[in-house]
Protein backbone atom coordinates (compact mmCIF):
# COMPACT_ATOMS: atom_id res chain seq x y z
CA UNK A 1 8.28 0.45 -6.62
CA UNK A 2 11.73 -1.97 -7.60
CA UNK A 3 9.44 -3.89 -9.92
CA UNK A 4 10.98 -4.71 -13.14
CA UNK A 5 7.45 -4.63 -14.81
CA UNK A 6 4.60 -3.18 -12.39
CA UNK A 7 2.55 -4.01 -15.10
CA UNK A 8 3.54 -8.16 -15.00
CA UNK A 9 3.30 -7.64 -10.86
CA UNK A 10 -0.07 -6.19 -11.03
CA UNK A 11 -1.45 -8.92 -13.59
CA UNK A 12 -0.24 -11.62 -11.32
CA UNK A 13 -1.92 -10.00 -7.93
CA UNK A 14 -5.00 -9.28 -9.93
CA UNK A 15 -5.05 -13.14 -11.00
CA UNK A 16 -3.90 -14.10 -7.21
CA UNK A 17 -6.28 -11.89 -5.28
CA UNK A 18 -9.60 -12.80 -7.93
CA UNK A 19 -8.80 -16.92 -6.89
CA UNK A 20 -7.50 -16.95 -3.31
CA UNK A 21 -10.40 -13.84 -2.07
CA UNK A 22 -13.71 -12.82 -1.48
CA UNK A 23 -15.06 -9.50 -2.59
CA UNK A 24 -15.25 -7.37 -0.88
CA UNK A 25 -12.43 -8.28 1.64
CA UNK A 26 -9.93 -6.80 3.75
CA UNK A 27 -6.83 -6.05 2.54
CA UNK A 28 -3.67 -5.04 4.45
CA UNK A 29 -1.05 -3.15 2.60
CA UNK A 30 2.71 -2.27 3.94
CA UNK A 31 4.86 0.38 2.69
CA UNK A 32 7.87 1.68 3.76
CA UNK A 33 9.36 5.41 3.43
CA UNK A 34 11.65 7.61 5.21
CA UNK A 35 10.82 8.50 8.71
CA UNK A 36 9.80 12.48 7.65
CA UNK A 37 6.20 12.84 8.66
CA UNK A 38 5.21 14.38 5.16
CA UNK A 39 5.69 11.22 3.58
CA UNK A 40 3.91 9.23 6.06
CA UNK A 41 1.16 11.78 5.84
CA UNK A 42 1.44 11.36 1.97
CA UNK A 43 0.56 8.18 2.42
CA UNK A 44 -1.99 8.38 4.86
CA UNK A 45 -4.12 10.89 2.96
CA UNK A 46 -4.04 8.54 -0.18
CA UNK A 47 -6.48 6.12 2.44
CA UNK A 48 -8.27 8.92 4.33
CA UNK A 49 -12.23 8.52 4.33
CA UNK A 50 -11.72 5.09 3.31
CA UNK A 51 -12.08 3.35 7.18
CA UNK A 52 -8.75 2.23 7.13
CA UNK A 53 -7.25 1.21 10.01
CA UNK A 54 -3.33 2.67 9.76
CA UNK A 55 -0.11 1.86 11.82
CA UNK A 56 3.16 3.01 11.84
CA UNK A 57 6.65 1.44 13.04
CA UNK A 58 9.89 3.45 13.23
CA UNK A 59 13.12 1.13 12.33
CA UNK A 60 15.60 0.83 15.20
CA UNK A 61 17.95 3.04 14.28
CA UNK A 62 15.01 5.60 13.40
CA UNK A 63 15.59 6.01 9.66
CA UNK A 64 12.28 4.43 7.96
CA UNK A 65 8.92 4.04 8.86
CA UNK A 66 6.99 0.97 8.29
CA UNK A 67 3.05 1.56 7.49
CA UNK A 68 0.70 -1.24 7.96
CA UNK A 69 -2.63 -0.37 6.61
CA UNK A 70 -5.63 -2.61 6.93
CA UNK A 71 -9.03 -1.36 4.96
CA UNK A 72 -12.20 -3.07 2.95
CA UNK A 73 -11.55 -3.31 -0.48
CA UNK A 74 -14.09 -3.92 -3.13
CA UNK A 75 -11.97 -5.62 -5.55
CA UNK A 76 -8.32 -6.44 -7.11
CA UNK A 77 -8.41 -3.24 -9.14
CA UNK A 78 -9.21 -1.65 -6.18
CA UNK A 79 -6.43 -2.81 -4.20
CA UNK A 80 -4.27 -2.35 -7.90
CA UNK A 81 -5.27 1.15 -8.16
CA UNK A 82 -4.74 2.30 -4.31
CA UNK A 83 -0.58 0.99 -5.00
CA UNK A 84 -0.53 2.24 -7.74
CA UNK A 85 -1.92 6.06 -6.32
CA UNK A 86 0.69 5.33 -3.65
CA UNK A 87 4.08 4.79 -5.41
CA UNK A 88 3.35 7.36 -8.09
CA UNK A 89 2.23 9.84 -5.55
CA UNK A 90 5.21 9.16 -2.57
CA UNK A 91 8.77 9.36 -3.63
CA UNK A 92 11.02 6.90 -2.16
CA UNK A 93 8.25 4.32 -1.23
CA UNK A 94 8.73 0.95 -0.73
CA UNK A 95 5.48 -1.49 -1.33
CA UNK A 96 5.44 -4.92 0.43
């Protein structure tokens, strides 16, 4: 992740997410990563068994991938650690 301190990011979702949401809630996540289906799959097995609901979008021109992922979460560090699993786990991936 382009975050010039994850840690600062992840504070300020944690604070964001405990006043704006309901435990346990849905939560949609969106990466991005190059269109090569072991990434996408990289990503995908960080939610399998997890009843996530996951859908992909190739870019136009066929280069990236966008991954929409919508799941129950039971809290902020949840929802923390699952990005966190994600973008130290998938090169290259962008988190939205």
């Amino acid at each position: 992740m382009s975050v010039p301190n994850p840690e600062e990011f992840y504070k300020k979702l944690k604070t964001q997410l405990l006043e704006t949401t309901e435990w346990p809630s849905e939560y949609l996540y969106k990466f991005i990563v190059k269109s090569e289906i072991e990434k996408i799959a990289e990503v995908e097995a960080i939610f399998d068994n997890t009843g996530a609901v996951i859908h992909t979008i190739e870019s136009k021109n066929g280069k990236y991938t966008s991954i929409s992922i919508n799941v129950v979460m039971k809290d902020p560090d949840a929802v923390i650690s699952k990005y966190i699993e994600v973008t130290h786990n998938v090169e290259g991936v962008i988190s939205l």
